[in-house]
Protein backbone atom coordinates (compact mmCIF):
# COMPACT_ATOMS: atom_id res chain seq x y z
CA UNK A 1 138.75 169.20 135.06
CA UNK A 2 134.90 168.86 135.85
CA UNK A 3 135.11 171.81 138.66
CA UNK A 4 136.72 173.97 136.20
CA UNK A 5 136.10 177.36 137.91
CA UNK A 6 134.90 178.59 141.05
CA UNK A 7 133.80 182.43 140.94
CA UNK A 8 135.31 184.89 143.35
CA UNK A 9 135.03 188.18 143.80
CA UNK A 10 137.65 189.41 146.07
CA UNK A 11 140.26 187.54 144.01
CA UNK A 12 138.78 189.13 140.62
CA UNK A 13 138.66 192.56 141.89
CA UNK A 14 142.51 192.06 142.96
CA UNK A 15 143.31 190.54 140.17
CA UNK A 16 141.39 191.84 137.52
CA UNK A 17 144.88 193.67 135.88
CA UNK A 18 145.29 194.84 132.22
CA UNK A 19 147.78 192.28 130.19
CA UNK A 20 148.47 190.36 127.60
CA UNK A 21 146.25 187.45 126.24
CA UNK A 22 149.63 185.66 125.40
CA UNK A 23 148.99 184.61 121.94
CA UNK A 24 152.28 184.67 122.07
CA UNK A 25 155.40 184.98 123.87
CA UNK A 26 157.07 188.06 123.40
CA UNK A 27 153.84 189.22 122.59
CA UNK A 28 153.60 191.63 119.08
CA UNK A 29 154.21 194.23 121.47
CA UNK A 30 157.91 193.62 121.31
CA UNK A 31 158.01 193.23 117.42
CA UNK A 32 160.26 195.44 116.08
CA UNK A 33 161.47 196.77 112.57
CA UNK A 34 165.32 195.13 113.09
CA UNK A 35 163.86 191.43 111.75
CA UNK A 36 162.61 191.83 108.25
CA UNK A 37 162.61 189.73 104.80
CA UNK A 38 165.80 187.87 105.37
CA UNK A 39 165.22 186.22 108.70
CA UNK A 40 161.77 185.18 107.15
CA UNK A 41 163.71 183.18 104.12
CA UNK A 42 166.27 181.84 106.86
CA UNK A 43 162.90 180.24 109.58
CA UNK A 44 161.86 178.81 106.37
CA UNK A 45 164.84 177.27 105.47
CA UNK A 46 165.28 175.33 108.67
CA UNK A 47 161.45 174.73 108.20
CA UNK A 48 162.35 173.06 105.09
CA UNK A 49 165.05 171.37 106.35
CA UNK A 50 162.88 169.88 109.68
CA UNK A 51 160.24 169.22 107.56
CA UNK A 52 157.61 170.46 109.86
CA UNK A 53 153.99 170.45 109.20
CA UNK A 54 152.28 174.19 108.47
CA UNK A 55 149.72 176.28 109.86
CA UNK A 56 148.16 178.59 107.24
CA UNK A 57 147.17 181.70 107.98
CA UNK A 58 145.35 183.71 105.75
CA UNK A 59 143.83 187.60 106.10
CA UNK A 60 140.84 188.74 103.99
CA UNK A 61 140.87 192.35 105.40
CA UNK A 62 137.58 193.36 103.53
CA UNK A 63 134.21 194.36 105.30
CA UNK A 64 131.18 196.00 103.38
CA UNK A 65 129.30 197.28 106.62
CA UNK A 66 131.53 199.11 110.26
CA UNK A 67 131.14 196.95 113.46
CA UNK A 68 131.83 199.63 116.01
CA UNK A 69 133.38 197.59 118.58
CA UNK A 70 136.19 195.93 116.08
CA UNK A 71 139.75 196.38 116.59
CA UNK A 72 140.39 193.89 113.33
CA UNK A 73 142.81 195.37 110.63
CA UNK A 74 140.07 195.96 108.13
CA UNK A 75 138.86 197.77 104.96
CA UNK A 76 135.27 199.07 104.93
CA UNK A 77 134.11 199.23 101.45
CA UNK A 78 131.01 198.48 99.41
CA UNK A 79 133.60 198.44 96.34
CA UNK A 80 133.38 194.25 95.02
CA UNK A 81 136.42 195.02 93.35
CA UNK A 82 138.81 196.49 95.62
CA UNK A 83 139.53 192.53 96.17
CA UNK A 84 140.99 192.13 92.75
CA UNK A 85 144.40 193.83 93.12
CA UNK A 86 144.76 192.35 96.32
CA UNK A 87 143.98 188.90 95.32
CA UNK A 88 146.33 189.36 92.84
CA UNK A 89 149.29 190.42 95.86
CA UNK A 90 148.52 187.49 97.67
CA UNK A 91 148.46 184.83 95.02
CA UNK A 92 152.36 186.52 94.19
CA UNK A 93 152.45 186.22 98.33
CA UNK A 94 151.80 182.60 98.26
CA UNK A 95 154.47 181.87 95.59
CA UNK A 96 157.11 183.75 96.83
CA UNK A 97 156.47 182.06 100.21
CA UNK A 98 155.59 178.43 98.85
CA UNK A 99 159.28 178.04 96.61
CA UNK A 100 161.45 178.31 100.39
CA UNK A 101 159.52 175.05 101.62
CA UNK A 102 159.03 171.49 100.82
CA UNK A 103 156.23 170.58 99.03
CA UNK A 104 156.24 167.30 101.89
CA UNK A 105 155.03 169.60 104.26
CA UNK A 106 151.44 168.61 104.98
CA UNK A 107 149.44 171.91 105.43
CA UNK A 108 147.26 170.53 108.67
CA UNK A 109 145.43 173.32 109.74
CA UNK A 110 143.91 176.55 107.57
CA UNK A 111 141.95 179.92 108.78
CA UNK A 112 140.80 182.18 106.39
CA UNK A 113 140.20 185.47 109.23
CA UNK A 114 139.52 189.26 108.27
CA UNK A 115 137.40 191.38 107.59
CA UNK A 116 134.98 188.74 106.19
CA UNK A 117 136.72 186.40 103.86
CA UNK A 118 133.15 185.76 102.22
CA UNK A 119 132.73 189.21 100.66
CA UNK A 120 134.91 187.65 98.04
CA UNK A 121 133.01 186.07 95.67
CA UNK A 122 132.53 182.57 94.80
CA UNK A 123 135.24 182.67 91.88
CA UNK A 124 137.47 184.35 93.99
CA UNK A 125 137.10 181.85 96.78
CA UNK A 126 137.65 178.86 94.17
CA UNK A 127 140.98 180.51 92.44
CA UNK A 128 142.55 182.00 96.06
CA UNK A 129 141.97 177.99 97.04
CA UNK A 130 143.18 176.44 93.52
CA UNK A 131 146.28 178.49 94.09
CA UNK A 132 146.97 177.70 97.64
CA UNK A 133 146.22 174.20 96.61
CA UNK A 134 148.72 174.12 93.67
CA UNK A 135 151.80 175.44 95.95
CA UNK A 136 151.16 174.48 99.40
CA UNK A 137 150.26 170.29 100.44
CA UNK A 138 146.94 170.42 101.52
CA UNK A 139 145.32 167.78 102.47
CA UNK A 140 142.39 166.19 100.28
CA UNK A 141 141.20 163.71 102.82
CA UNK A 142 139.03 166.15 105.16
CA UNK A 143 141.80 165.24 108.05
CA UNK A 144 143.19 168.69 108.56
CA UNK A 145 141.89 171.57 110.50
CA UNK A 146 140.42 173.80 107.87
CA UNK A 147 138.57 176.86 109.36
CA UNK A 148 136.94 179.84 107.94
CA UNK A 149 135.47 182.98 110.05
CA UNK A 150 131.49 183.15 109.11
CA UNK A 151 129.40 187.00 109.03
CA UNK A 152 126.26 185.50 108.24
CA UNK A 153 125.34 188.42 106.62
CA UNK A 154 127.36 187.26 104.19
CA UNK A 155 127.01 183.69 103.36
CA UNK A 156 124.36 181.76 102.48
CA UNK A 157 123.21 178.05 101.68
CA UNK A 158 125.29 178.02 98.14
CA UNK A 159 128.06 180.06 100.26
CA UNK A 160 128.13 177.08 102.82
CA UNK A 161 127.94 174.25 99.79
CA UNK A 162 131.06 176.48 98.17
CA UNK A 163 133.03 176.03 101.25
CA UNK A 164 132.63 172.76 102.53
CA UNK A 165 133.38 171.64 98.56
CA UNK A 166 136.55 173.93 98.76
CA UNK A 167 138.11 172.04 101.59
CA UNK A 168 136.74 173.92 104.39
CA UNK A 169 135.50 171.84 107.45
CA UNK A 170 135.13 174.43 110.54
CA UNK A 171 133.02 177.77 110.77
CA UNK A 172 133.45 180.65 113.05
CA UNK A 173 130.48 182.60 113.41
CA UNK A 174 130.24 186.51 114.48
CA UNK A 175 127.11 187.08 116.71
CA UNK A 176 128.53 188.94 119.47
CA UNK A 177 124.54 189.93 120.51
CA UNK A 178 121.03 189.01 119.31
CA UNK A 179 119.80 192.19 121.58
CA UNK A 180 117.99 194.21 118.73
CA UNK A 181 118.81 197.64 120.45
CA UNK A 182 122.76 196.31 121.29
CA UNK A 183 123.34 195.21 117.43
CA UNK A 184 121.88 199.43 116.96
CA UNK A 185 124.33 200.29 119.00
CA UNK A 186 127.51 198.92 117.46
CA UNK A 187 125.78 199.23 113.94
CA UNK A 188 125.65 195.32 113.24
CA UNK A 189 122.02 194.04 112.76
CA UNK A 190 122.42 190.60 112.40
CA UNK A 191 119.00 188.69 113.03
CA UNK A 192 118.66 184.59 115.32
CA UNK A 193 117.21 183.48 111.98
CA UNK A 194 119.95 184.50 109.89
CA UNK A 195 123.03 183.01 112.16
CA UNK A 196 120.50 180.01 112.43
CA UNK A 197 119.95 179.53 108.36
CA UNK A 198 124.05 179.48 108.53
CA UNK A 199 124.35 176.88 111.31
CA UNK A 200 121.95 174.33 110.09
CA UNK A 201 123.77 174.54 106.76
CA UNK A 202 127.17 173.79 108.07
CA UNK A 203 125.48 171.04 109.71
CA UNK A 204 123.84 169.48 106.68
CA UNK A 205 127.02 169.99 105.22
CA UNK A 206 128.72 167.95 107.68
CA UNK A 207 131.38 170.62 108.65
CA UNK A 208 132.90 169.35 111.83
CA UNK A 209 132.79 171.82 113.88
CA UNK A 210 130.81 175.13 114.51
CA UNK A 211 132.12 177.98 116.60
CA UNK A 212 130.22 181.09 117.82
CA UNK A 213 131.78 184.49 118.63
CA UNK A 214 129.97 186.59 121.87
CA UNK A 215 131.49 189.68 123.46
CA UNK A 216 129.74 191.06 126.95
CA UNK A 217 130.42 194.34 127.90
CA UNK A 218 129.08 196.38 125.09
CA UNK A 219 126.63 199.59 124.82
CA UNK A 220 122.67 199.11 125.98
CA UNK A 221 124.11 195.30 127.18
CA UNK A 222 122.65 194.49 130.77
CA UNK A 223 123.02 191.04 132.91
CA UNK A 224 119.34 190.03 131.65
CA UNK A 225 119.44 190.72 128.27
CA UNK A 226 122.68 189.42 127.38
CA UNK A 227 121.97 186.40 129.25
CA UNK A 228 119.05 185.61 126.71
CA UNK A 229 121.46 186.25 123.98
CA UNK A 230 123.79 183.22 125.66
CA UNK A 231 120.58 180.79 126.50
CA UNK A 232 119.51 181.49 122.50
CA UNK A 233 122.93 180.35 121.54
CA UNK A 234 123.03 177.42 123.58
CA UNK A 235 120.06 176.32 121.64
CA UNK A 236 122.03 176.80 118.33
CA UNK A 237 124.52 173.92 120.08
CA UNK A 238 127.84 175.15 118.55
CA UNK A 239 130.50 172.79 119.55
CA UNK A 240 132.62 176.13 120.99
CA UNK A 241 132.29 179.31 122.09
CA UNK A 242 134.37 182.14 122.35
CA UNK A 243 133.24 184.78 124.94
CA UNK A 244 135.23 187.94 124.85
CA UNK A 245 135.58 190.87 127.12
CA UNK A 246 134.87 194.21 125.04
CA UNK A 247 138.12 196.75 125.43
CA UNK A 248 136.84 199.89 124.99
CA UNK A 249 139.72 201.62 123.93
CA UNK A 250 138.93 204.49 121.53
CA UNK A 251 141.75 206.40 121.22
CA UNK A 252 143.48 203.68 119.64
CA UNK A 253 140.76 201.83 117.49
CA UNK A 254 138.44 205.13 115.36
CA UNK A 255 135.53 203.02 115.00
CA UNK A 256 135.35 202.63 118.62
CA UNK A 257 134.74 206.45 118.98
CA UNK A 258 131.41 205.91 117.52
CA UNK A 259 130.31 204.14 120.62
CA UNK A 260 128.16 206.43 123.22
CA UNK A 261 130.49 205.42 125.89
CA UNK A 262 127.66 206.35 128.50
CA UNK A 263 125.50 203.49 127.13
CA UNK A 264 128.84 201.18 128.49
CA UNK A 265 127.47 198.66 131.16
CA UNK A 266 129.32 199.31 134.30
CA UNK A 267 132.84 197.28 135.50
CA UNK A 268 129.78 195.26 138.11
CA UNK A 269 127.36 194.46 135.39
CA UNK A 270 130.44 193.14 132.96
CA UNK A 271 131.52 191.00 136.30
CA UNK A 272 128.00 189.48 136.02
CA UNK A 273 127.68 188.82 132.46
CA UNK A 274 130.29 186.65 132.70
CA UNK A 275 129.23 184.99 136.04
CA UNK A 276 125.79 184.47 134.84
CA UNK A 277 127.61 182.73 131.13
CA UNK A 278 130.18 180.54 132.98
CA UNK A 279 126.90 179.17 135.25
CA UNK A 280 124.65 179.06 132.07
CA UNK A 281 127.29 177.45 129.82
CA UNK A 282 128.49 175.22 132.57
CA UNK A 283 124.98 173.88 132.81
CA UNK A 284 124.69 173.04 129.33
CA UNK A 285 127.55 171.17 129.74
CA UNK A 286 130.43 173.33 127.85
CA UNK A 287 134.25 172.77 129.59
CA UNK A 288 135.93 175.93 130.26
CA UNK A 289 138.82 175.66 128.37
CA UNK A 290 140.34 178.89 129.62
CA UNK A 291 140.89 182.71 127.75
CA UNK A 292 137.19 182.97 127.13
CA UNK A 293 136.99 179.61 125.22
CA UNK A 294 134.39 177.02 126.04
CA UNK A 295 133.78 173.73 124.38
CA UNK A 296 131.86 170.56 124.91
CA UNK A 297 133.69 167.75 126.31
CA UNK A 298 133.67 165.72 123.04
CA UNK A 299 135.39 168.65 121.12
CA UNK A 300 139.26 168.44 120.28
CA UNK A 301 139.81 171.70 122.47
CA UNK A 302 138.58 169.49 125.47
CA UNK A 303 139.98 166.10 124.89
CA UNK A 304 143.46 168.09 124.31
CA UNK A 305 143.61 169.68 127.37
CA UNK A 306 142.53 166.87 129.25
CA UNK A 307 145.66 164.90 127.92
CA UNK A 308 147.78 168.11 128.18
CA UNK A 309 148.86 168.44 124.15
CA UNK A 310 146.76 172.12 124.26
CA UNK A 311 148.60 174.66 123.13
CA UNK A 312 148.03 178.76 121.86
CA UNK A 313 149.37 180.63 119.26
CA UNK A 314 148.44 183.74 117.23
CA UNK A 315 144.88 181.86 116.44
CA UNK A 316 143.75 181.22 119.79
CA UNK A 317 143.98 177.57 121.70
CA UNK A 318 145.17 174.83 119.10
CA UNK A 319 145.47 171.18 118.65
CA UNK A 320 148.64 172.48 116.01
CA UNK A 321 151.36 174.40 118.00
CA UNK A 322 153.58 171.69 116.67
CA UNK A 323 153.40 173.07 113.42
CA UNK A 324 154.94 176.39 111.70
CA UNK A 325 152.55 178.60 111.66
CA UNK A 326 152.78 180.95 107.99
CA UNK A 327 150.37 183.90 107.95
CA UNK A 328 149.57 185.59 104.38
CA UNK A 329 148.21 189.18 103.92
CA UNK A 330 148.07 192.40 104.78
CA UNK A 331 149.35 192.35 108.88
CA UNK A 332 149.34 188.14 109.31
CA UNK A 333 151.67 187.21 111.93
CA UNK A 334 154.07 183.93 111.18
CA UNK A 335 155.49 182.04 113.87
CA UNK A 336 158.37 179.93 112.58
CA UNK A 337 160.84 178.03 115.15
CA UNK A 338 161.99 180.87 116.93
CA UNK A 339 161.29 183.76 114.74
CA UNK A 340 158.05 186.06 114.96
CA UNK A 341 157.35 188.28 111.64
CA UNK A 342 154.50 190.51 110.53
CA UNK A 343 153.22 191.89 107.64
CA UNK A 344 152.65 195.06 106.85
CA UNK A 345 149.31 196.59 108.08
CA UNK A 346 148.88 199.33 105.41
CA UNK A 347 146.73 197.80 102.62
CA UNK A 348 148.88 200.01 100.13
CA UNK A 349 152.47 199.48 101.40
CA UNK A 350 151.34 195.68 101.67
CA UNK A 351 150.04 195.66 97.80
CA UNK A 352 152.96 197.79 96.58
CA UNK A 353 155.98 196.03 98.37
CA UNK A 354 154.65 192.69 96.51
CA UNK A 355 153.77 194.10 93.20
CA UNK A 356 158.19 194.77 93.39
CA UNK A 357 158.64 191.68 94.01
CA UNK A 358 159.53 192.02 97.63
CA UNK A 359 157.81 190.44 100.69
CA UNK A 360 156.06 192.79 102.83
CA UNK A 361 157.49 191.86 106.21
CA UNK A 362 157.78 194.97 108.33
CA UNK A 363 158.57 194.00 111.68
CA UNK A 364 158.98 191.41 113.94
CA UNK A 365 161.20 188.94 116.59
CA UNK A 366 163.67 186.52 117.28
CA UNK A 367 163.43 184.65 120.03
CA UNK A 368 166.14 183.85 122.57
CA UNK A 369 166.56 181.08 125.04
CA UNK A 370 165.15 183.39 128.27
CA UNK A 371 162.28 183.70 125.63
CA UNK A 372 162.13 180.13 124.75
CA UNK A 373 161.94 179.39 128.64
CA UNK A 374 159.27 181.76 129.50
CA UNK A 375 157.40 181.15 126.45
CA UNK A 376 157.14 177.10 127.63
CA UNK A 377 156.47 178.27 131.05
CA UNK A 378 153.28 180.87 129.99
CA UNK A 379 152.40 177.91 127.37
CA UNK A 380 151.88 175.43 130.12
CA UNK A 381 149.74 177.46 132.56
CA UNK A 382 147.59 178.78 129.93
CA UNK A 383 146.91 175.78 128.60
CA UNK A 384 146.80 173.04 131.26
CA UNK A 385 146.54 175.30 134.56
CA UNK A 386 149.47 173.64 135.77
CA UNK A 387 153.45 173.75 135.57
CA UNK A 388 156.01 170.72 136.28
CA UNK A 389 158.99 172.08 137.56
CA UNK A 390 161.16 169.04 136.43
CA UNK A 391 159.40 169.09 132.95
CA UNK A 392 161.30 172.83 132.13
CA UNK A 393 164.17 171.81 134.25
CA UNK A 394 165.04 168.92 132.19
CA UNK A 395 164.02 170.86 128.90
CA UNK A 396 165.81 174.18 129.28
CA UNK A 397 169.00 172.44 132.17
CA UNK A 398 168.39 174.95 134.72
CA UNK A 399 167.40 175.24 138.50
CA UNK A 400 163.73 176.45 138.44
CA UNK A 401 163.36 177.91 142.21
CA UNK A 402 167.01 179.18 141.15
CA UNK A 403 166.50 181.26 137.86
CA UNK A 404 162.55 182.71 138.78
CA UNK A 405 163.99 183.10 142.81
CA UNK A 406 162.92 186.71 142.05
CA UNK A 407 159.46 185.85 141.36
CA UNK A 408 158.95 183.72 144.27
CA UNK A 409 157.70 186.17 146.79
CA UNK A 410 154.65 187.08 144.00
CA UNK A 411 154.10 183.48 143.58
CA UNK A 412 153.96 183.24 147.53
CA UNK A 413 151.27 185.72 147.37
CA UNK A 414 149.03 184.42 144.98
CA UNK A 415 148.96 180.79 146.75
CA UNK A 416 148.20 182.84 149.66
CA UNK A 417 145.48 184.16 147.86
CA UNK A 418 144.08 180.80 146.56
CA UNK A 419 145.03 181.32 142.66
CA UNK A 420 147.30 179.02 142.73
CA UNK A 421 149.39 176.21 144.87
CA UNK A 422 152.68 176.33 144.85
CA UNK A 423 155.53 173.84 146.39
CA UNK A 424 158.81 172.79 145.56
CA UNK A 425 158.15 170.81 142.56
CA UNK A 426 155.07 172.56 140.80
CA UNK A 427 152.21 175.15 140.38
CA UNK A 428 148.67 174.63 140.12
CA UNK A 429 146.01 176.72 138.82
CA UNK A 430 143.92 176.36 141.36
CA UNK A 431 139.59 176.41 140.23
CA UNK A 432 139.12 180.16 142.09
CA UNK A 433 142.56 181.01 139.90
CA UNK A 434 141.88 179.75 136.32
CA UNK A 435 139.80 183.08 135.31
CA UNK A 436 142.96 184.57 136.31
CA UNK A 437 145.32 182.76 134.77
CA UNK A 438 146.80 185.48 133.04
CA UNK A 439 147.46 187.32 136.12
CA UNK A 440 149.66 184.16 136.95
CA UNK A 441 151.91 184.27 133.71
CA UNK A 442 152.55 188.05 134.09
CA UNK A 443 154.40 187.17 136.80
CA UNK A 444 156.84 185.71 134.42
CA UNK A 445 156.66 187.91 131.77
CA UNK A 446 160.25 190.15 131.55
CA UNK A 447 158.84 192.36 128.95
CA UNK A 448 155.62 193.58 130.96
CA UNK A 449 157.14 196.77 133.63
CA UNK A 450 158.23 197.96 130.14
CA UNK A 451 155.19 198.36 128.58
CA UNK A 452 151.82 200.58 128.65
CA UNK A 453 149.46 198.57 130.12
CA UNK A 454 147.36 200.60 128.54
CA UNK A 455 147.67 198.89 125.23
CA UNK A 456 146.12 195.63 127.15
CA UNK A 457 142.40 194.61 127.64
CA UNK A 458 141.84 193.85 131.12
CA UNK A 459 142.06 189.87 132.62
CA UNK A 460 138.09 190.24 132.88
């Protein structure tokens, strides 16, 4: 795994298609209104009855300032107390959910996400956890995964000391770019010093783990200057990083149209952002994990993948696919067995379905076995950059060559190409073809000739 990635061009500019990031398979593109309340109470019911371990995931929509660039379901507002009545929905969320499973069912991993879920305040952090707490089974003995996504902005050293004595043991940290005239540009002025004050208090604190958000490809960004931004962070020494591609997509995202799109750096200048941070990271001794992630050999991300239990769900690469995966608030996804479901992403039709009484589910999927298959198959490249042929056959009793025969000739042409090798018992994401990996699992994607690609960032 040392010789993660090797760059090339040729390959990227052939490759370089709009798709999925496969959070999921059907991706939330294929969510539709058919699945609603009851199929939720029915996935936890045979949750229940497997007794499976859970995945919390909860959404704190609420921002106070407009990041330009985000495509987050969010709800700008200076307003404190627009939190109040939502609070309120989500506490009657968490009960309504809680009394279909089994109070045996460790809770091993938690994300609070948004927005920013610290522009609640401190006694609304402390009574959303006391309630989780009193009907869900977390865990008291600092063993579980519990994460919480950082604008340090908005936290400070009492914020950090709250947290860590709520349960919390993993930060996420927006920085995106410490370029002064970049942070103009996308109207977030966050300074080194601040994101620094945050970091060495989660470390005091003894959180376990720190991870920093970047995002190359936005306004006034150049090769140089963004590559200060990434040797500044490597100094910080989070333990991960997530480096995203910026999608500028405007006409689906309003904030987005406040960006001068002529200030964009060009499709070349992206290409080398991200050459210049795979060499710079991979000299400070980060493992490219795939999907933008990057983490340092001793981190879980790494060790996992290493002994091929990685897997990826709606939050990104995880050490927890095994468990059901519940999302609370306004537009969380659940994943639960086989059955996909989404909230509502209306703040109002969210707050009102609960205050009947009703769970705001408003679309989502059921999976069936072609799913299943090709949701194992994407699952296995994505996360370990290889597939065993046997593995699926045994699992799914089928003839691999036999039921993707159809895909052959495009597999053909990518092992060709050097993505990948390919023989009669197994692919391999070949160093030149991990970048690209998602290229590889469109290939066995059913939905994708449906769909705008449009609606999908590019691989790169």
């Amino acid at each position: 795994m040392l010789d993660a990635i090797r760059w090339d061009t040729d390959l990227i500019h052939r490759y370089d298609l709009a798709g999925p990031r496969y959070t999921s398979y059907p991706t939330a593109v294929q969510f539709n209104s058919q699945v609603g309340t009851f199929d939720l109470f029915h996935a936890l019911r045979d949750s229940r009855k497997a007794q499976r371990p859970l995945s919390l995931y909860v959404h704190v929509p609420f921002c106070a300032n407009i990041c330009y660039y985000c495509a987050c379901n969010k709800v700008i507002t200076k307003d404190r107390g627009r939190a109040l009545p939502y609070l309120q929905r989500l506490e009657q969320e968490i009960q309504l959910i809680a009394c279909h499973l089994d109070p045996v069912q460790k809770v091993e991993q938690l994300h609070f996400g948004g927005g920013t879920p610290t522009f609640l305040s401190h006694d609304e952090l402390r009574q959303l956890m006391a309630h989780l707490r009193k009907h869900f089974n977390l865990l008291d003995d600092d063993s579980g995964d519990y994460g919480i996504e950082i604008d340090p902005r908005e936290a400070d050293w009492s914020t950090m000391g709250l947290l860590r004595e709520l349960g919390f043991n993993r930060v996420s940290i927006g920085l995106q770019d410490l370029d002064p005239a970049v942070q103009r540009a996308v109207n977030r002025l966050q300074s080194l010093e601040e994101t620094r004050a945050v970091i060495d208090a989660a470390r005091t604190l003894q959180f376990r783990s720190i991870n920093i958000d970047l995002i190359y490809g936005l306004p006034k960004q150049t090769p140089e200057n963004f590559a200060r931004t990434v040797e500044e962070v490597i100094s910080l020494q989070p333990d991960r990083l997530s480096v995203f591609n910026y999608a500028h997509l405007p006409e689906r995202f309003m904030p987005q149209r406040r960006i001068n799109s002529q200030e964009l750096p060009s499709p070349a200048q992206k290409l080398e952002m991200l050459q210049r941070t795979i060499e710079q990271l991979t000299a400070a001794g980060y493992r490219y994990i795939g999907m933008d992630h990057f983490a340092l050999p001793d981190d879980e991300l790494a060790i996992a993948q290493e002994e091929q239990t990685l897997q990826r769900n709606f939050q990104g690469y995880t050490t927890h696919g095994h468990c059901d995966l519940v999302g609370l608030g306004v537009s969380a996804i659940s994943q639960i067995g086989d059955l996909y479901c989404q909230n509502s992403s209306d703040l109002n039709e969210y707050q009102n379905t609960l205050a009947s009484a009703q769970l705001a589910t408003s679309r989502g999927l059921v999976c069936n076995a072609d799913d299943r298959l090709r949701r194992e198959v994407i699952q296995q490249l994505i996360c370990n950059f290889s597939l065993d042929f046997a593995e699926i056959e045994q699992q799914f009793n089928i003839d691999f060559q036999g039921y993707f025969g159809a895909l052959w000739p495009q597999l053909q042409e990518m092992a060709k190409d050097g993505l990948i090798t390919l023989d009669r018992e197994r692919i391999e994401v070949l160093p030149a073809g991990r970048l690209l990996v998602r290229s590889v699992c469109m290939v066995f994607d059913a939905y994708l000739e449906q769909q705008n690609r449009q609606r999908f960032s590019r691989v790169i």
